[in-house]
Protein backbone atom coordinates (compact mmCIF):
# COMPACT_ATOMS: atom_id res chain seq x y z
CA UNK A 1 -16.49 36.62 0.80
CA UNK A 2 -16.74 33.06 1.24
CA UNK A 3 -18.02 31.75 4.64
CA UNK A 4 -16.14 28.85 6.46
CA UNK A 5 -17.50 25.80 5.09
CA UNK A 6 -16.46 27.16 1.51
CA UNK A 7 -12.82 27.98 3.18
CA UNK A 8 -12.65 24.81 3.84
CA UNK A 9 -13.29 23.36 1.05
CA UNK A 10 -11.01 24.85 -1.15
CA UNK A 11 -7.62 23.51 -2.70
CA UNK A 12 -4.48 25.74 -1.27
CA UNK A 13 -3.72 27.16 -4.81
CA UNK A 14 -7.14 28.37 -4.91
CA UNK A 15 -6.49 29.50 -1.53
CA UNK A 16 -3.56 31.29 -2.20
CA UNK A 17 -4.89 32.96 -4.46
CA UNK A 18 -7.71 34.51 -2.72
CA UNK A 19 -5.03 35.08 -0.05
CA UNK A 20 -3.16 37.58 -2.71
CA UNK A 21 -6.12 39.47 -3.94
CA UNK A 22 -7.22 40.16 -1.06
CA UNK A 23 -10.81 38.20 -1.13
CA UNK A 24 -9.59 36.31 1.78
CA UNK A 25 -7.46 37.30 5.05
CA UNK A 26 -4.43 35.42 6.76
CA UNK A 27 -6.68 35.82 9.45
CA UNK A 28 -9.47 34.61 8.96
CA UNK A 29 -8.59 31.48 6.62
CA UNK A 30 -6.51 30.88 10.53
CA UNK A 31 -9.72 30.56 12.74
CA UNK A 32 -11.50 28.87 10.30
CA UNK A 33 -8.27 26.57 10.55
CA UNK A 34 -8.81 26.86 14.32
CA UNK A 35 -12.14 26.44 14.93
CA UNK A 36 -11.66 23.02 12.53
CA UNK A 37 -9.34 21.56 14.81
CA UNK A 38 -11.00 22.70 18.20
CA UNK A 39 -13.97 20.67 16.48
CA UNK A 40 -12.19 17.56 15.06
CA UNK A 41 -8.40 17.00 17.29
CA UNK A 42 -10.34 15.39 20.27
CA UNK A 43 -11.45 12.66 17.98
CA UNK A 44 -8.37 12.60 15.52
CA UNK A 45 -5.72 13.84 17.81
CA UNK A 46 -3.60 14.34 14.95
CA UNK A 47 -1.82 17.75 17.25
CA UNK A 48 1.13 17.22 19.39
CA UNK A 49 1.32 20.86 20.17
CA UNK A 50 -1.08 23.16 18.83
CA UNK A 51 -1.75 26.83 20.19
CA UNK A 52 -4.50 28.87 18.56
CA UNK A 53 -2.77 32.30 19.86
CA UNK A 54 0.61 31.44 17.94
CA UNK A 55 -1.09 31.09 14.73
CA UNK A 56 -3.46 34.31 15.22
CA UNK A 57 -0.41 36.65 15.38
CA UNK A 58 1.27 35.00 12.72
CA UNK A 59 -1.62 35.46 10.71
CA UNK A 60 -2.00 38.70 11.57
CA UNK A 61 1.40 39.71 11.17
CA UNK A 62 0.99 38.29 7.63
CA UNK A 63 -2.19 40.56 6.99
CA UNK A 64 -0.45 43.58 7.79
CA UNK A 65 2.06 43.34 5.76
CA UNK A 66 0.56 42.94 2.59
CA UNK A 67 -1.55 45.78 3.84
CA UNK A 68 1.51 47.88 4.39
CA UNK A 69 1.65 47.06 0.23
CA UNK A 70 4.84 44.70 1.18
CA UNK A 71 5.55 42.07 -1.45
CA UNK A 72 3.94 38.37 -0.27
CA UNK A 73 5.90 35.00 -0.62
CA UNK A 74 4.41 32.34 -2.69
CA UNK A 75 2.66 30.22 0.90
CA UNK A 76 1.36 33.73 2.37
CA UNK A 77 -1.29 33.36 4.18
CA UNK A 78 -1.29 29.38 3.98
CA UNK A 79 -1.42 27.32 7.15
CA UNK A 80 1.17 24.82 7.54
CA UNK A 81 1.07 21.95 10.12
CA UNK A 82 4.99 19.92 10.53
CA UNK A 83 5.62 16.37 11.97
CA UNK A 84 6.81 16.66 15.25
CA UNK A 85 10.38 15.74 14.00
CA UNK A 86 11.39 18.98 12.50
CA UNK A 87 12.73 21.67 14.88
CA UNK A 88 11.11 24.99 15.73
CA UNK A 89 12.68 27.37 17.71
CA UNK A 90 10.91 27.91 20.90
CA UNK A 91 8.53 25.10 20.26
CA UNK A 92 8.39 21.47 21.51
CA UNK A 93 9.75 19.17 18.99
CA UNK A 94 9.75 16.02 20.98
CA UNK A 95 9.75 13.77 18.17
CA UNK A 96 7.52 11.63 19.30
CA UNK A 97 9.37 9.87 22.09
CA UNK A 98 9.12 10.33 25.87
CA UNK A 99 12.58 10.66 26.16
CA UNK A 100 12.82 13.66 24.75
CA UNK A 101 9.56 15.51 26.40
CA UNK A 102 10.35 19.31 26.86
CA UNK A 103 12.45 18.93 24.13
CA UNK A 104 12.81 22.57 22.80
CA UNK A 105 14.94 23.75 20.07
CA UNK A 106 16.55 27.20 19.47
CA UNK A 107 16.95 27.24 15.94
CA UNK A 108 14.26 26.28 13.12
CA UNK A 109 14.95 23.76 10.72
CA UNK A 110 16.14 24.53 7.20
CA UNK A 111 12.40 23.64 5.84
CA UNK A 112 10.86 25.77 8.60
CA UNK A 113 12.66 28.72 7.90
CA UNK A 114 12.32 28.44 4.19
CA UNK A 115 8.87 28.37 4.87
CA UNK A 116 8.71 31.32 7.10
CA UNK A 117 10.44 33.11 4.81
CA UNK A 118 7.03 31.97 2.30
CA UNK A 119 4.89 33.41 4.35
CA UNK A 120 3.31 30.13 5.38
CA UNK A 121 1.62 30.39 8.98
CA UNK A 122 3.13 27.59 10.86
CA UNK A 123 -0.01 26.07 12.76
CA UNK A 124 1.92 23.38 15.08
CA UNK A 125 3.04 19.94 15.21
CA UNK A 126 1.57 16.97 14.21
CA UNK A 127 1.88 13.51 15.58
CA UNK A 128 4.28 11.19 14.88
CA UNK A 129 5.40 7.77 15.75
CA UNK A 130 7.47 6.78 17.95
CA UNK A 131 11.22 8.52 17.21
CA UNK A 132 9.60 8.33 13.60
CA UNK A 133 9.26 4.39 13.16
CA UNK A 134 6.47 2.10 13.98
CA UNK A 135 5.49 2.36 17.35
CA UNK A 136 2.25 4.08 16.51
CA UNK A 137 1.09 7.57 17.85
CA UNK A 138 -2.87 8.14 19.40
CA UNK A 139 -3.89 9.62 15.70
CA UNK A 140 -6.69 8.14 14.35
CA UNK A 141 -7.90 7.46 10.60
CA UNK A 142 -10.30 10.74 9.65
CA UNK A 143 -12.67 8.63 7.54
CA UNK A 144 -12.76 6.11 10.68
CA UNK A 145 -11.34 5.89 13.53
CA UNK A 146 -11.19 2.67 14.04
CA UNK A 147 -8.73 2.70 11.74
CA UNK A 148 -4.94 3.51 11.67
CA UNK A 149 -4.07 6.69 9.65
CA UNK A 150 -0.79 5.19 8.83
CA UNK A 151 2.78 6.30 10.61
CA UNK A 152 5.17 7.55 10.85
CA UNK A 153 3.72 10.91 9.16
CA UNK A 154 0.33 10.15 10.74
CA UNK A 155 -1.03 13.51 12.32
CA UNK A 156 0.32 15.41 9.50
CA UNK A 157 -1.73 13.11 7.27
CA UNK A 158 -4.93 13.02 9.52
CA UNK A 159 -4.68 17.16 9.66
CA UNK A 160 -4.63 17.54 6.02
CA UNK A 161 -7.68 14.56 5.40
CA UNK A 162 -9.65 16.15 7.64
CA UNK A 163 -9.51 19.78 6.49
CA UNK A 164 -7.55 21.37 9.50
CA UNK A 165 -4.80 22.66 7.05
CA UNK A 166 -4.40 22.60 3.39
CA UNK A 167 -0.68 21.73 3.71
CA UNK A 168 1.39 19.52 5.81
CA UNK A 169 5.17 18.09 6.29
CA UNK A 170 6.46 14.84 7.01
CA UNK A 171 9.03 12.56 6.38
CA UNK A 172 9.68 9.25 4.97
CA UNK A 173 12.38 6.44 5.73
CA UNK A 174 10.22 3.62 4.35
CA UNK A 175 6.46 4.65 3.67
CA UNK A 176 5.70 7.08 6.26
CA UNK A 177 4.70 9.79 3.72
CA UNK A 178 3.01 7.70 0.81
CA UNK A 179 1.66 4.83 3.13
CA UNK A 180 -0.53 7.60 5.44
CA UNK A 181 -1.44 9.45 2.51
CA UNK A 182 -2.90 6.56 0.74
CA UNK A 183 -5.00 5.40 3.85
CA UNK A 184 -6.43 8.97 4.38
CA UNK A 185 -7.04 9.80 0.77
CA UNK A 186 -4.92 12.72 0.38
CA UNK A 187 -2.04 13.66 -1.70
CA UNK A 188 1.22 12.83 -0.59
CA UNK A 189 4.94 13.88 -2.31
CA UNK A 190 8.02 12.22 -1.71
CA UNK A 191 10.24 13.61 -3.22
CA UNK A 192 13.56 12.58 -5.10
CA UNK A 193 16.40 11.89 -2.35
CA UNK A 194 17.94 14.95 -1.87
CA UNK A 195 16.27 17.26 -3.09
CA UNK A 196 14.60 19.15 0.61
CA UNK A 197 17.10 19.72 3.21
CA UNK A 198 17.12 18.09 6.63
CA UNK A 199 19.10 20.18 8.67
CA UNK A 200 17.29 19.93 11.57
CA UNK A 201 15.12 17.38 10.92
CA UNK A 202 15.74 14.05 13.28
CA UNK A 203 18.14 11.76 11.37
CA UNK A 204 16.98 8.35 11.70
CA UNK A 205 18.69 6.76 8.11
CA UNK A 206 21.09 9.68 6.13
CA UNK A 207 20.75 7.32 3.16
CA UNK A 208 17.00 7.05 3.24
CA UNK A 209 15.78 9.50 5.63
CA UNK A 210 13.38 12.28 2.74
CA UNK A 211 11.47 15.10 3.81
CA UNK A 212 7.92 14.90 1.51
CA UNK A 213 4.98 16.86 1.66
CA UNK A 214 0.80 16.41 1.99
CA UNK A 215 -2.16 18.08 0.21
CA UNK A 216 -5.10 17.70 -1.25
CA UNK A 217 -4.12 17.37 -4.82
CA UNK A 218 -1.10 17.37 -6.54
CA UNK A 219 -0.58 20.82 -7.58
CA UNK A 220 -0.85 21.79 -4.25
CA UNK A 221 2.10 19.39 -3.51
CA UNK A 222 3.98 21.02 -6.27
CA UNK A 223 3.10 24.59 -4.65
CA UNK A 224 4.40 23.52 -1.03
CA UNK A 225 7.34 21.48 -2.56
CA UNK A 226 9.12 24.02 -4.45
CA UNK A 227 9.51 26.08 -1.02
CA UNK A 228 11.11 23.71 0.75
CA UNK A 229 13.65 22.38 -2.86
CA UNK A 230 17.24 23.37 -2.45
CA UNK A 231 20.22 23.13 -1.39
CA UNK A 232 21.59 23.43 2.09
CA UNK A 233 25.36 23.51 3.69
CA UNK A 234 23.78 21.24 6.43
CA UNK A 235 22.81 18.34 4.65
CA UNK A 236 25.46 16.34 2.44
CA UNK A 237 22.75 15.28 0.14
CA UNK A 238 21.31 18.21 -1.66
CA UNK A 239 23.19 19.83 -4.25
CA UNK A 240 23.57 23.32 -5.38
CA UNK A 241 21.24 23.08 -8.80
CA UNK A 242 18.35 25.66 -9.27
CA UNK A 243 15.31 24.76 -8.13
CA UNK A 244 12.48 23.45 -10.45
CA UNK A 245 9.72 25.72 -11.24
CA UNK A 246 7.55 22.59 -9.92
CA UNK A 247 4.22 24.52 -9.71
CA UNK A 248 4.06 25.66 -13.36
CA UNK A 249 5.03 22.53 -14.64
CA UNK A 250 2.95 20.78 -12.77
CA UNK A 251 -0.45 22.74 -13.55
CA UNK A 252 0.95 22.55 -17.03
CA UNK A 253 -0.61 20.41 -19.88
CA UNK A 254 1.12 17.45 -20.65
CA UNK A 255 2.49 17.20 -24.97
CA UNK A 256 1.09 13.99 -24.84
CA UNK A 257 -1.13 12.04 -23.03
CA UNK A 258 1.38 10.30 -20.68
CA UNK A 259 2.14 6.82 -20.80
CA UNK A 260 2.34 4.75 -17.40
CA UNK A 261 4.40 1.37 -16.65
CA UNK A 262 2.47 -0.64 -14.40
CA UNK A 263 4.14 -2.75 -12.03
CA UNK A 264 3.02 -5.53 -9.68
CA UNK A 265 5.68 -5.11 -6.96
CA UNK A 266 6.69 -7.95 -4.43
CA UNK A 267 4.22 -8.21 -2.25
CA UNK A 268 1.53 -7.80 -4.47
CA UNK A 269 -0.02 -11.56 -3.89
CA UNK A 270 -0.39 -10.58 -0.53
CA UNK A 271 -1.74 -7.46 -1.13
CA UNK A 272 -5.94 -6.95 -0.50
CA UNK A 273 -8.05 -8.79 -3.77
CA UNK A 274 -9.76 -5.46 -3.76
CA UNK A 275 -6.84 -3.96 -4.85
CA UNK A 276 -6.22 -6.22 -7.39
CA UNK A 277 -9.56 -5.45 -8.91
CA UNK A 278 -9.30 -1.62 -8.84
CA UNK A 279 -5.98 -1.86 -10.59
CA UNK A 280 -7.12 -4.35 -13.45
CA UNK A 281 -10.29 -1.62 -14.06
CA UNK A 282 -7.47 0.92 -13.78
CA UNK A 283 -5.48 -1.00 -16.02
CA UNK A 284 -8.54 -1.47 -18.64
CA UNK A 285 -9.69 2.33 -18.65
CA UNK A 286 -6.19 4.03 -19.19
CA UNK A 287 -6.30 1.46 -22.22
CA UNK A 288 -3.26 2.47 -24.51
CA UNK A 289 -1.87 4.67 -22.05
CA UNK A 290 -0.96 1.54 -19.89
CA UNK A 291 1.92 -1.31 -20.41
CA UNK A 292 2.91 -4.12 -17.78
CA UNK A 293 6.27 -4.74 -17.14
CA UNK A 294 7.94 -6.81 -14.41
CA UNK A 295 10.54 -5.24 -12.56
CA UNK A 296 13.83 -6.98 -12.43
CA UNK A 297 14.37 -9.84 -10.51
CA UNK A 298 16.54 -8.33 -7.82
CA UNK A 299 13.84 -5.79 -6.14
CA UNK A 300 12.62 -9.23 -4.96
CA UNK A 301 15.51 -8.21 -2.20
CA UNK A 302 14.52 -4.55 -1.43
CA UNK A 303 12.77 -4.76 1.34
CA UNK A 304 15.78 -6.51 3.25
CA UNK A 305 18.26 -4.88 2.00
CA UNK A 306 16.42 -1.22 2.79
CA UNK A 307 15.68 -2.86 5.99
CA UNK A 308 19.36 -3.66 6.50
CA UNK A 309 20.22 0.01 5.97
CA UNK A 310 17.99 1.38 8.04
CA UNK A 311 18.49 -0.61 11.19
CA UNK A 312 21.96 -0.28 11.10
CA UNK A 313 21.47 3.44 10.57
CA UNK A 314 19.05 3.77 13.12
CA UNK A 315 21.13 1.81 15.70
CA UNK A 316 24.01 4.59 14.86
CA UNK A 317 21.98 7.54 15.36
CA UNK A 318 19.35 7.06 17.67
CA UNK A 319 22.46 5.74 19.89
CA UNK A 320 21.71 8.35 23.02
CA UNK A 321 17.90 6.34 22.78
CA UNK A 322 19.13 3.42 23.55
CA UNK A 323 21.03 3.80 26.56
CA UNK A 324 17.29 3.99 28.11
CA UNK A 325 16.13 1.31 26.20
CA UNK A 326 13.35 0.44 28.28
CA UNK A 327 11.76 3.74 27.69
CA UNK A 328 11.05 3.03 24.27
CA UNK A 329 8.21 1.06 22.69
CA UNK A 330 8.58 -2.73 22.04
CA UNK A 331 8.95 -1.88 18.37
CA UNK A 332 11.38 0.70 18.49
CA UNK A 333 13.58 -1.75 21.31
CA UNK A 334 13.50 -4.51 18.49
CA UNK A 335 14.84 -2.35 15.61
CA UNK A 336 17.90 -1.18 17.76
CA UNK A 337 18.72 -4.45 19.00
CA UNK A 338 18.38 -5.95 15.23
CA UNK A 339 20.92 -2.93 14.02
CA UNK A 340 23.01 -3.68 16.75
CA UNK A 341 23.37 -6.79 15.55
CA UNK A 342 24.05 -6.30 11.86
CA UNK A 343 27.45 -7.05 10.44
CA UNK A 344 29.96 -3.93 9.03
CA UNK A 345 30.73 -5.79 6.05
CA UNK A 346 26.85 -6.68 5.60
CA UNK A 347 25.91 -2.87 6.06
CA UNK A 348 28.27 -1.77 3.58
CA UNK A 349 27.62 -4.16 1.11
CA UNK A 350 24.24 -2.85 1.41
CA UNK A 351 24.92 0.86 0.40
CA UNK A 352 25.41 -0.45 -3.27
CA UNK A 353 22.49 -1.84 -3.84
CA UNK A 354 20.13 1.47 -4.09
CA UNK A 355 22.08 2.63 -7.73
CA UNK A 356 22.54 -1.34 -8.66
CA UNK A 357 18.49 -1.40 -8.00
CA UNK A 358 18.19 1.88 -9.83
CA UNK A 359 19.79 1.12 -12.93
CA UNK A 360 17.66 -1.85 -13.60
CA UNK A 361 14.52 0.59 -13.96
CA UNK A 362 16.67 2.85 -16.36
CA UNK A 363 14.46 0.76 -19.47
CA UNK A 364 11.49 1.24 -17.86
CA UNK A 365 11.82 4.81 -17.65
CA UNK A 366 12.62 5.22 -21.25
CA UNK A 367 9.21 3.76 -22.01
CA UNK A 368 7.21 5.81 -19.46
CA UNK A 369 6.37 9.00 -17.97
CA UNK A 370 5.96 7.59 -14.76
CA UNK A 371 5.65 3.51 -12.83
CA UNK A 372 1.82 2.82 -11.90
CA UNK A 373 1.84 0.90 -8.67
CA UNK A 374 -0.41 0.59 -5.51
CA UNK A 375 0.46 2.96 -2.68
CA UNK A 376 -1.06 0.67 -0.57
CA UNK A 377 -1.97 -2.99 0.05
CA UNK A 378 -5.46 -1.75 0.97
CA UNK A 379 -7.32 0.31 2.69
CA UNK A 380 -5.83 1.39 6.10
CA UNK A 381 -6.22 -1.58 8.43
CA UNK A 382 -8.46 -1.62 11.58
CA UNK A 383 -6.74 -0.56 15.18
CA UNK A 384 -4.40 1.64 16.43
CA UNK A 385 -1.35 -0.56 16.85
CA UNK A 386 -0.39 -1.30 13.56
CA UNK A 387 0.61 1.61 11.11
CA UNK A 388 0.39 -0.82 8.36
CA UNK A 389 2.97 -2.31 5.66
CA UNK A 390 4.91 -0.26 3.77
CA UNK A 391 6.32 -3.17 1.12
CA UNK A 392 4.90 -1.09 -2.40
CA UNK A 393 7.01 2.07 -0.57
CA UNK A 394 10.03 1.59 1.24
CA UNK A 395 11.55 -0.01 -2.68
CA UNK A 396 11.23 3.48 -4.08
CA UNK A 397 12.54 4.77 -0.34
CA UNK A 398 16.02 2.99 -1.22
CA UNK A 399 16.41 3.36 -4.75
CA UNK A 400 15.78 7.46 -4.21
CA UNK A 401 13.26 8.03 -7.12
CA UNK A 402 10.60 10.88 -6.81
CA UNK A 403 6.99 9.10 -5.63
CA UNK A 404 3.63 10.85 -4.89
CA UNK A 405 0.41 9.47 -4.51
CA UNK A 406 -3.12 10.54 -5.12
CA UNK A 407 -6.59 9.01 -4.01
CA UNK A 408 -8.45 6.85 -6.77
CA UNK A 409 -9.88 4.18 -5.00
CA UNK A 410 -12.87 3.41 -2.31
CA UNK A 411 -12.88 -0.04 -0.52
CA UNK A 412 -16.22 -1.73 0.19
CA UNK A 413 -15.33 -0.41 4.05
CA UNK A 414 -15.72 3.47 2.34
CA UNK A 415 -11.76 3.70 3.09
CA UNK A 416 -9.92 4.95 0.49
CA UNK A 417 -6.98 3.77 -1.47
CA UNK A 418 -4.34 5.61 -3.55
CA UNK A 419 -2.69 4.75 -6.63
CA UNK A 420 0.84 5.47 -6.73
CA UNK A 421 3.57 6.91 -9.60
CA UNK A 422 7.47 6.99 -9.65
CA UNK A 423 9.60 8.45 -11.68
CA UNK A 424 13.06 8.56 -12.53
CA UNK A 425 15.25 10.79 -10.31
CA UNK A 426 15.12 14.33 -10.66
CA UNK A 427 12.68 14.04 -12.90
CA UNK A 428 9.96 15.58 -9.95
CA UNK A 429 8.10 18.29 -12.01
CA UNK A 430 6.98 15.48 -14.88
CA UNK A 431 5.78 13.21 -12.20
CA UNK A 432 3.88 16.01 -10.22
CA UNK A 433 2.10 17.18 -13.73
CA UNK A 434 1.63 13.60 -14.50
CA UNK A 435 -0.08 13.15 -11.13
CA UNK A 436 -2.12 16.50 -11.79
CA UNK A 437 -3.28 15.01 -15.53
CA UNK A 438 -4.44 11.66 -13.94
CA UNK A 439 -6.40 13.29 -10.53
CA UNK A 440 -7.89 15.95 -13.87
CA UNK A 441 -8.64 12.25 -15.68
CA UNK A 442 -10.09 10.57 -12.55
CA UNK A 443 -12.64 13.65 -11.90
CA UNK A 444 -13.67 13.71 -15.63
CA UNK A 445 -14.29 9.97 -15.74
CA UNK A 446 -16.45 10.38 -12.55
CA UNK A 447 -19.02 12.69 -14.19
């Protein structure tokens, strides 16, 4: 049986599977979990509300019923860490903010019972930013912490980087999935809008606001993913259409070697000139795999116009917030007072551009099996304060395409850096097997 270290070590489909034959225990793959944090949260404080008990007697509730010879859901056994925006019933989901401290729900979230129903162990919550924007959290950067790990998903990020749980949840309004994931070299899914519930997730922007996911590779994205797909009578936005087998697709060879669209996106001059060199070697060793394409003039106006949307969103629903203004973090105060401030007709006028923006990548997609872009622009900056810029995300936020990144690169600090792929919507499973060929490519190139 493997010891802890090896536990540790291992992807959560390999995980899984030991989980199902019975080489490993719910149990004990728990305390190993356990023990990992007890070691690493008073450095990373990635944990908003952790309590080793709870996930013992989930775990062994879990163990005794496969030994009972009970059929097992397809997380059984996994640990599972959520962003402390997602309710749980009977545990604090305070979402960040100290307005809402002893904040306890009675009912789960969609996601959380979806993943109950799994057989996942829920292991807590992780740390988020402030009511999920930019006012940063106390998690720190695994590889350094010195370093930001990113917001707003930033525990669930640091928790997964630092091998406290294979699998994590977060969300995503502008980067807060793809930006954290990037900085602590994991995997991170977001995937296309609509597709995961959010009943009962906090609603910050309804037209941006996506549930994603974080692993260590991208089949183990794919495996937590399909869980949480589906519809929901809660939430406007998902639809009643079958969910994609995204885990067999995903582990599944690709026809052809698959041909990527590589994009500089605004903001790239800015961007770190290490990044620029790791994406022209990039660039050079996919060879005739790779094409560069500009995208269409108008993205040059994504970032306001996403901005637009979500401050006036934001000023809408996090209304009961700011009534206590003062409470809140400078940065949070400033994004309420700019949606306060934002026209009707300019809001509105706004809500067309994500399928205008859309439909000038439909050419690109015809040529491509996914958009190569930076996930990042660099490695995850130094201090706490700053969760870092989310320009090469929040585009792919607003125009509701599928994005998930993986880790490629290393900056001269030793932080990493993660190169990023979008697809066309609904089109998740090709992206996540795409993403699974090009980690399988990266790891053959480096022996």
């Amino acid at each position: 049986m493997a010891g802890k270290v090896d536990i540790l070590t291992l992807d959560a489909c390999a995980l899984r599977e030991r989980l199902a034959n019975g080489a490993l225990t719910a149990l004990e793959l728990a305390e190993a979990c356990i023990a990992r944090i007890a070691a690493r949260d008073p450095e990373i404080r990635a944990w908003a509300w952790f309590d080793a008990d709870f996930a013992r007697q989930q775990a062994r509730a879990l163990d005794a019923h496969r030994q009972a010879g009970r059929a097992i859901g397809p997380l059984h056994g996994l640990p599972v860490a959520l962003k402390d925006v997602i309710d749980t019933a009977k545990i604090p989901t305070e979402n960040g903010c100290p307005l809402d401290q002893g904040r306890v729900p009675v009912k789960d979230a969609a996601i959380v019972s979806r993943l109950k129903a799994a057989g996942a162990v829920i292991m807590g919550k992780t740390v988020t930013t402030e009511l999920a924007y930019m006012q940063a959290g106390e998690t720190r950067n695994p590889h350094n912490p010195a370093h930001t790990p990113g917001g707003s998903s930033s525990g669930s990020a640091a928790a997964v980087a630092d091998g406290m749980v294979p699998l994590a949840v977060g969300t995503q309004t502008g980067g807060s999935v793809i930006r954290p994931a990037s900085y602590c070299g994991v995997a991170g899914f977001k995937p296309s809008f609509g597709a995961i519930p959010r009943s009962g997730v906090l609603m910050q922007s309804p037209t941006l606001d996506t549930v994603g996911v974080f692993a260590r590779t991208a089949a183990d994205a794919a495996l937590l993913a399909e869980v949480l797909f589906g519809h929901d009578a809660g939430d406007p936005a998902t639809s009643p259409e079958p969910v994609p087998p995204l885990l067999r697709l995903a582990t599944s060879a690709p026809p052809l070697r698959p041909v990527f669209a590589f994009v500089r996106p605004p903001g790239w001059d800015a961007a770190d000139p290490q990044l620029h060199a790791a994406f022209d070697e990039l660039v050079e060793a996919l060879g005739d795999q790779v094409f560069e394409v500009p995208l269409p003039n108008a993205f040059d106006q994504a970032a306001e116009i996403r901005e637009r949307i979500n401050f006036a969103e934001m000023a809408r629903y996090y209304y009961r917030y700011a009534r206590e203004l003062d409470a809140l973090g400078t940065r949070t105060q400033e994004a309420l007072t700019k949606g306060n401030a934002i026209l009707a007709r300019d809001y509105l006028a706004a809500l067309d551009w994500p399928d205008v923006l859309y439909a000038g990548l439909g050419e690109i997609f015809e040529r491509c099996d996914a958009i190569l872009c930076p996930a990042a622009t660099g490695p995850a900056p130094e201090g706490l304060e700053f969760t870092g810029n989310a320009i090469f995300n929040g585009l792919w936020t607003l125009t509701g395409t599928p994005a998930v990144t993986v880790p490629a690169f290393t900056a001269e600090n030793g932080l990493p850096m993660g190169v990023q792929m979008v697809a066309a919507r609904g089109n998740d499973a090709r992206l996540l097997r795409t993403a699974n060929w090009f980690q399988n490519w990266l790891a053959e190139a480096g022996n």
